[in-house]
N, C-alpha and C. Protein backbone atom coordinates (compact mmCIF):
# COMPACT_ATOMS: atom_id res chain seq x y z
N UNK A 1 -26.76 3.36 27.66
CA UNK A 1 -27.27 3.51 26.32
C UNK A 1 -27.33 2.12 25.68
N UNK A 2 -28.26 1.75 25.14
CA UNK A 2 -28.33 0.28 24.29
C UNK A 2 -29.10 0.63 22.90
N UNK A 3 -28.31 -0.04 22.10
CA UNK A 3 -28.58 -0.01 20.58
C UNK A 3 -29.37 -1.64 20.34
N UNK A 4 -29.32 -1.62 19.02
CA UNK A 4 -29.36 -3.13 18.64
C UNK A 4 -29.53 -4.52 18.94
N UNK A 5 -30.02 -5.18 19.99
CA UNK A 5 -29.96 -6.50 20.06
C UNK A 5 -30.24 -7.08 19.50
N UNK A 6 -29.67 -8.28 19.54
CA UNK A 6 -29.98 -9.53 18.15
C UNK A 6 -29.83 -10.58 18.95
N UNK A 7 -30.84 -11.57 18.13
CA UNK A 7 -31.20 -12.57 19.08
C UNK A 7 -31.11 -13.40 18.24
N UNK A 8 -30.95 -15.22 18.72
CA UNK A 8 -30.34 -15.89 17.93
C UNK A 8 -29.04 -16.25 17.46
N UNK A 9 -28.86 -17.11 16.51
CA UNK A 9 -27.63 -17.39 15.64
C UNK A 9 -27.50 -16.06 14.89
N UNK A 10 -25.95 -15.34 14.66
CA UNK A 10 -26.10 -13.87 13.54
C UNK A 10 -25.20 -15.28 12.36
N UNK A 11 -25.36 -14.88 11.26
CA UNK A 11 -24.52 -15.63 10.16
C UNK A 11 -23.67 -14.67 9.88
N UNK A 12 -22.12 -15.38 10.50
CA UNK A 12 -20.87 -14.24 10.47
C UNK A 12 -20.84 -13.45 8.80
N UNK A 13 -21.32 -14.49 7.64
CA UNK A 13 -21.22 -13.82 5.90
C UNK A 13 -21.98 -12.59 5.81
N UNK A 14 -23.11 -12.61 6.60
CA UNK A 14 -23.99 -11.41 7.19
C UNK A 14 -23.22 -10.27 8.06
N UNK A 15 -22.61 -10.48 8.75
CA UNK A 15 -21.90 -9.55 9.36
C UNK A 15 -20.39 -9.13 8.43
N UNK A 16 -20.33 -9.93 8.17
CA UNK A 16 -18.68 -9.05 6.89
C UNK A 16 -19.23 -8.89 5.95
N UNK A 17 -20.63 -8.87 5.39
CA UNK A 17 -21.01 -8.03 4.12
C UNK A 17 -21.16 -6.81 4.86
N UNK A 18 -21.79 -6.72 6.23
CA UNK A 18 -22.35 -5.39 6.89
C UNK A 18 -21.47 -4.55 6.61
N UNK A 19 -20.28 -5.05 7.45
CA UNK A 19 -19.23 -4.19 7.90
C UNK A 19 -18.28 -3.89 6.86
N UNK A 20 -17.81 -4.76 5.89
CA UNK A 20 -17.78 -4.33 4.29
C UNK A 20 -18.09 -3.05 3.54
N UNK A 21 -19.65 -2.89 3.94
CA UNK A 21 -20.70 -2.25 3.04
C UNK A 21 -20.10 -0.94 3.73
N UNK A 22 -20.31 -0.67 5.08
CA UNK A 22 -19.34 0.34 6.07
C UNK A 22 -18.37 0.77 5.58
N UNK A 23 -17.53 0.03 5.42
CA UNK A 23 -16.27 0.85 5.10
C UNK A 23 -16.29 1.02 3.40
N UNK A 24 -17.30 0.60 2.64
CA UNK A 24 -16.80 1.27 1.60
C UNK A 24 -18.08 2.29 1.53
N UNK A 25 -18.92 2.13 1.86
CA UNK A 25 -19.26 4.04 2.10
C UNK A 25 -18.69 5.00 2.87
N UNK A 26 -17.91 4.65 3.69
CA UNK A 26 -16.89 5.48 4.11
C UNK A 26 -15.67 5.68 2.82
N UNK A 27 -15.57 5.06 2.06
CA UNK A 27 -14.64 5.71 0.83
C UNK A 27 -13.27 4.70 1.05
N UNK A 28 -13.31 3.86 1.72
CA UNK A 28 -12.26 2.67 1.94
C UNK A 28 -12.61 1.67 0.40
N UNK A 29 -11.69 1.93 -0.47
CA UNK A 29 -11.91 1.02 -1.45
C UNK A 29 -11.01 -0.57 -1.78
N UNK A 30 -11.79 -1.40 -2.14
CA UNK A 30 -11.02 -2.90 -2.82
C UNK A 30 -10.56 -3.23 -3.77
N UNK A 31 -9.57 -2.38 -4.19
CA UNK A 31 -9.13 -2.46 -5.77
C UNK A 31 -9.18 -4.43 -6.24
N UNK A 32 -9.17 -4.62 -7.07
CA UNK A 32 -9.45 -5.74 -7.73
C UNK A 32 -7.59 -6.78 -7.22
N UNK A 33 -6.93 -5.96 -7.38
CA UNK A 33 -5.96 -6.93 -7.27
C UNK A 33 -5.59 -6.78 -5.66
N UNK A 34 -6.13 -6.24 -4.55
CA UNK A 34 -5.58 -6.05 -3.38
C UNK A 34 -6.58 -6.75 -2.33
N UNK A 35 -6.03 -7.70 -1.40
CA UNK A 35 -7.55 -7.90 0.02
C UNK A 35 -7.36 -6.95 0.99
N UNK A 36 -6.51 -6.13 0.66
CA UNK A 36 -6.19 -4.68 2.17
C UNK A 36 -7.13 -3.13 0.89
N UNK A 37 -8.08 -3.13 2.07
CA UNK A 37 -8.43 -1.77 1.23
C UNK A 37 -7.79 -0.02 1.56
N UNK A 38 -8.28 0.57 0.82
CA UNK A 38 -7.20 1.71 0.76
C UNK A 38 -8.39 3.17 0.36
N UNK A 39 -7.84 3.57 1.02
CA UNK A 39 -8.62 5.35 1.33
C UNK A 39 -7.59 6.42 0.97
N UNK A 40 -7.75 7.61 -0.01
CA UNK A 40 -6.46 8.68 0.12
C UNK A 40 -5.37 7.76 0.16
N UNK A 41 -4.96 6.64 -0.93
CA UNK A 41 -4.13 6.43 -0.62
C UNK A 41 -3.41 5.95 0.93
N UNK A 42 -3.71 5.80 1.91
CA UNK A 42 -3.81 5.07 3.26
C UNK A 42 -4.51 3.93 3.13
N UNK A 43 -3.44 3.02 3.59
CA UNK A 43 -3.91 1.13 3.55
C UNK A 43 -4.84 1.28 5.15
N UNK A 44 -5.92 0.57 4.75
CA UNK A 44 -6.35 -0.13 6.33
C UNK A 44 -5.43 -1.16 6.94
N UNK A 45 -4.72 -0.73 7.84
CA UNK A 45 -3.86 -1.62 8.47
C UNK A 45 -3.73 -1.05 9.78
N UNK A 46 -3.46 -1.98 10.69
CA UNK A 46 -2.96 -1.63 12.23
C UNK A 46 -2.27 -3.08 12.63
N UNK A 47 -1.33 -2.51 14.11
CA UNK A 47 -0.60 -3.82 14.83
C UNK A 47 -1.34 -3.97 16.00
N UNK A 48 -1.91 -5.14 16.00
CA UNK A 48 -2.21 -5.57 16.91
C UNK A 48 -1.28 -6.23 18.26
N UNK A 49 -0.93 -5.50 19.56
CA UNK A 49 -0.11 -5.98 20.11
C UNK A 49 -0.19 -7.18 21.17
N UNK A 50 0.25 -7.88 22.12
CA UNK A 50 -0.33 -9.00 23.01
C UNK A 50 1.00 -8.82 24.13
N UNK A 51 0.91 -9.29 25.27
CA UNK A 51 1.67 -10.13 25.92
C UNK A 51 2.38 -11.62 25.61
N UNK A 52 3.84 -11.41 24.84
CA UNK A 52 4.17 -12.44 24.57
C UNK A 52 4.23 -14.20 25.18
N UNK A 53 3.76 -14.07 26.29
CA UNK A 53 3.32 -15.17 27.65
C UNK A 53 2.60 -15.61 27.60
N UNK A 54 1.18 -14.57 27.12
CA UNK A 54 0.12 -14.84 27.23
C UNK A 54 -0.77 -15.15 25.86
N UNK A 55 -0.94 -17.18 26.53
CA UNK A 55 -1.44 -18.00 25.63
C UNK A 55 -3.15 -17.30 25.19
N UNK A 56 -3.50 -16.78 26.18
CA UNK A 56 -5.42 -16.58 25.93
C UNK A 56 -5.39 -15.07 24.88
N UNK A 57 -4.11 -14.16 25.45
CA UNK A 57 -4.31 -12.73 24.49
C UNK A 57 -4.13 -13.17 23.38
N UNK A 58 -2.69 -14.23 22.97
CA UNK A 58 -2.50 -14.08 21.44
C UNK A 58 -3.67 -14.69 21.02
N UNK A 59 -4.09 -15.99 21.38
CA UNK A 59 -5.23 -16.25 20.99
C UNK A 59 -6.71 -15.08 20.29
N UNK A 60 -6.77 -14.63 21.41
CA UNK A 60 -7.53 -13.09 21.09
C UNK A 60 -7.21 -12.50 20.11
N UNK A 61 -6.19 -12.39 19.62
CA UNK A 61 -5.81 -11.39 18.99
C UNK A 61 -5.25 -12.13 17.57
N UNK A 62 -5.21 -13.54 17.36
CA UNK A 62 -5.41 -13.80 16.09
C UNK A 62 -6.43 -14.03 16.00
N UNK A 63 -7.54 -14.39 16.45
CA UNK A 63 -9.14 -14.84 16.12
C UNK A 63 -9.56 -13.12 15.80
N UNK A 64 -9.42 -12.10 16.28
CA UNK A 64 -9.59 -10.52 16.05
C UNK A 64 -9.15 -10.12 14.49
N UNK A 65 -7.75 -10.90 14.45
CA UNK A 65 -7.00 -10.74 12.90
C UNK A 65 -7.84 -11.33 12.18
N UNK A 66 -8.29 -12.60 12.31
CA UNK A 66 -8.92 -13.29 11.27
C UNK A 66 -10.16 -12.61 10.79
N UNK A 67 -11.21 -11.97 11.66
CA UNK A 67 -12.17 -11.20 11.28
C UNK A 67 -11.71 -9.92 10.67
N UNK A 68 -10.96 -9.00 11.19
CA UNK A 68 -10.30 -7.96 10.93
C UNK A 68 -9.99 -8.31 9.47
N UNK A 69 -9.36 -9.12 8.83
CA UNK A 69 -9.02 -9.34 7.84
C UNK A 69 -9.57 -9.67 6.57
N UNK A 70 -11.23 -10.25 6.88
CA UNK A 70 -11.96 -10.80 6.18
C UNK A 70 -12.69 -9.70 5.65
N UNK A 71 -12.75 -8.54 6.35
CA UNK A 71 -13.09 -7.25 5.37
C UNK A 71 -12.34 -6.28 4.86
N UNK A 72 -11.06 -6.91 4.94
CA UNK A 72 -10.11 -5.65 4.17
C UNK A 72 -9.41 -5.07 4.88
N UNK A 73 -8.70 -5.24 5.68
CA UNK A 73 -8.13 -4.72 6.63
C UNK A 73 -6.94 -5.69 7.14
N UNK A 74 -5.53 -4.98 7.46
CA UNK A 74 -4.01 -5.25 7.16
C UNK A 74 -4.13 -5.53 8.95
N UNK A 75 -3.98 -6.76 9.46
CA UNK A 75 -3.30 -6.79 11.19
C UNK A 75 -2.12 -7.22 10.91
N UNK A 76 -1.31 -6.93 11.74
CA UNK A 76 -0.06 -7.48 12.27
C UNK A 76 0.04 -7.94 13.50
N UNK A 77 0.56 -8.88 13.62
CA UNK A 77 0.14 -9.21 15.41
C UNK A 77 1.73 -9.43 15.61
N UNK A 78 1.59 -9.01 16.59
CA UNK A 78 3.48 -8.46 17.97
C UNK A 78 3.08 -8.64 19.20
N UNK A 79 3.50 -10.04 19.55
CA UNK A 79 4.30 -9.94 20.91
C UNK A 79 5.32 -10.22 21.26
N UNK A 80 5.29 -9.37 22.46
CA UNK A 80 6.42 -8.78 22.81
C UNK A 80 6.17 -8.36 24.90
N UNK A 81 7.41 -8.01 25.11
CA UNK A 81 6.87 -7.70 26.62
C UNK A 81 5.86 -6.54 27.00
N UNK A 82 5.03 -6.02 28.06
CA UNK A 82 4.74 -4.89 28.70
C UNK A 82 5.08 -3.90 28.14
N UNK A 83 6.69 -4.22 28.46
CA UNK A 83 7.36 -2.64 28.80
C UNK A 83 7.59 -2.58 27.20
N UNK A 84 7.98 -3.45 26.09
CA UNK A 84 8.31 -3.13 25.06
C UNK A 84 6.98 -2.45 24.29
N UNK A 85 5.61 -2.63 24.54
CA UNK A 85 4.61 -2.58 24.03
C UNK A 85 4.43 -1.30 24.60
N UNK A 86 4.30 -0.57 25.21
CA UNK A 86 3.86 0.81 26.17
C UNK A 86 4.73 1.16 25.34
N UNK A 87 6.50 1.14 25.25
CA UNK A 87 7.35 1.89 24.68
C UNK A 87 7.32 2.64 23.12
N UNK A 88 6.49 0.88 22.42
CA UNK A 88 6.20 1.30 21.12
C UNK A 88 4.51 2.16 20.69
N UNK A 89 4.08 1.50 21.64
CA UNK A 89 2.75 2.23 21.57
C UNK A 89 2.19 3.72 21.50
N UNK A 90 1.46 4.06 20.81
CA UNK A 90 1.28 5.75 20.85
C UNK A 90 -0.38 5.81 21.26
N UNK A 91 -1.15 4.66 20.97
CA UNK A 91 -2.23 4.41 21.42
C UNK A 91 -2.73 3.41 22.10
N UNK A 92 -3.47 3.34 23.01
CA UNK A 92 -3.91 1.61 23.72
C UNK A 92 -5.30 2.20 23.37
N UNK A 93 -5.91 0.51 23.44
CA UNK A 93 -7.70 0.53 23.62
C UNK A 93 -8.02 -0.61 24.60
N UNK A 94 -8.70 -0.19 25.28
CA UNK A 94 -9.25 -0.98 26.25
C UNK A 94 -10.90 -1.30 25.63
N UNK A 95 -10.97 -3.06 25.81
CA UNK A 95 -12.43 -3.18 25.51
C UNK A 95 -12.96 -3.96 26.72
N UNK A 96 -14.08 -3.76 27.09
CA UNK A 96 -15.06 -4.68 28.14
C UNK A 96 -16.72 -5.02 27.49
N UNK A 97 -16.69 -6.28 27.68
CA UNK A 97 -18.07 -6.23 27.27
C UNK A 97 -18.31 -6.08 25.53
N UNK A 98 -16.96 -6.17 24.62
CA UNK A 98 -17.56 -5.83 23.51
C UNK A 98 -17.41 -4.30 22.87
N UNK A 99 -17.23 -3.31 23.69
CA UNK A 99 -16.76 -1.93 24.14
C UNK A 99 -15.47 -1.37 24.50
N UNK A 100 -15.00 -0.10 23.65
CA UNK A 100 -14.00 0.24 24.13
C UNK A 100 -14.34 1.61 25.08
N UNK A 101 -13.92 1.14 26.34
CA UNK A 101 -14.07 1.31 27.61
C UNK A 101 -13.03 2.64 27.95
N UNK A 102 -11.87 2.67 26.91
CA UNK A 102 -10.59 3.83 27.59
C UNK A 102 -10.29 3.59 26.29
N UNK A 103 -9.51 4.64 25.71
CA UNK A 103 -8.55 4.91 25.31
C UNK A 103 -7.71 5.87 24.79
N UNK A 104 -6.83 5.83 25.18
CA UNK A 104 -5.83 6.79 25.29
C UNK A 104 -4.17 6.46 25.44
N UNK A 105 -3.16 7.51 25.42
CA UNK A 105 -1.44 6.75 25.56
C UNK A 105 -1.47 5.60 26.50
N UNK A 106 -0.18 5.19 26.74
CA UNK A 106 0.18 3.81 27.64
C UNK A 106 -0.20 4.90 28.76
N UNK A 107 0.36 6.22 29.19
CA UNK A 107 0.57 6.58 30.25
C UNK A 107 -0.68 7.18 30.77
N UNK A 108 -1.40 7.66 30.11
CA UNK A 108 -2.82 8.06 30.43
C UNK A 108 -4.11 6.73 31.05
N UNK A 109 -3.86 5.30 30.67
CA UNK A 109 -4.45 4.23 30.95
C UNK A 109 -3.85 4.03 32.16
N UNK A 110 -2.17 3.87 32.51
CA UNK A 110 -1.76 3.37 33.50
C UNK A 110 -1.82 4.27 34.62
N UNK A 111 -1.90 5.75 34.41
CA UNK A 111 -1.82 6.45 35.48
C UNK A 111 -3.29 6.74 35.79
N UNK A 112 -4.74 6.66 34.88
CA UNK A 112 -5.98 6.40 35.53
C UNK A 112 -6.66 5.36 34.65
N UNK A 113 -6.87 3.91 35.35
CA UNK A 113 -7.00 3.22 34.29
C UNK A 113 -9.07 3.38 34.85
N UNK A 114 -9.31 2.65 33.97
CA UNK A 114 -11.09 2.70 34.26
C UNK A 114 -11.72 1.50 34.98
C-alpha cells in the first residue's frame, strides 16, 4: 500500500503545524500555560525506552523526543538493560522503514518477532 510521496526538501515548521493541526482535531488541547497537551484530562506523554549501551538507540530516541515534543507531547527517555525494559514494558513497537512493523507485549515480539 503507498500513500503520499513527497519529493524534495519537506520544511520540518510545515510538518509540526501538520501534525499539531492532528492532534488538536483529535480534541488534544494546548492550554496557554502548558507545552504537553491534554485530552479528558490525560497528558500526551509516553517513555521512550533504549538500550542503555547503545550509543546509536539513545541517539534515536532523543532526536524522536525532540520532535515528539515540539508538538505537545511529554517523552521520557530510560535506559536501562533488555531484561529491565521487557520487565517494565506492557507494550513494544517495532518500526522499519518509517513503519510500525509489530506491535505487541515484550513476549509476543520475542516469541514471533517479524
Amino acid at each position: 500500500e503507498y500513500h503520499q510521496v513527497a519529493f524534495g526538501p519537506v520544511d520540518p515548521a510545515t510538518r509540526v503545524f501538520e501534525a499539531s493541526a492532528l492532534l488538536q482535531g483529535a480534541g488534544w488541547e494546548l492550554d496557554d500555560e502548558s507545552t504537553v497537551r491534554i485530552r479528558d484530562g490525560q497528558r500526551a506523554e509516553l517513555t521512550v525506552a533504549y538500550p542503555v549501551n547503545d550509543s546509536l538507540r539513545r541517539e534515536l530516541a532523543s532526536a524522536f523526543a525532540d520532535q515528539v515534543r515540539a508538538i505537545g507531547v511529554d517523552v521520557t527517555l530510560w535506559g536501562a538493560s533488555w531484561d529491565e525494559i521487557e520487565a517494565r514494558a506492557d507494550q513494544v513497537a517495532i518500526m522499519r522503514g518509517g513503519r510500525f512493523s509489530q506491535v505487541g507485549t515484550p513476549q509476543e515480539i520475542l516469541a514471533d518477532p517479524a
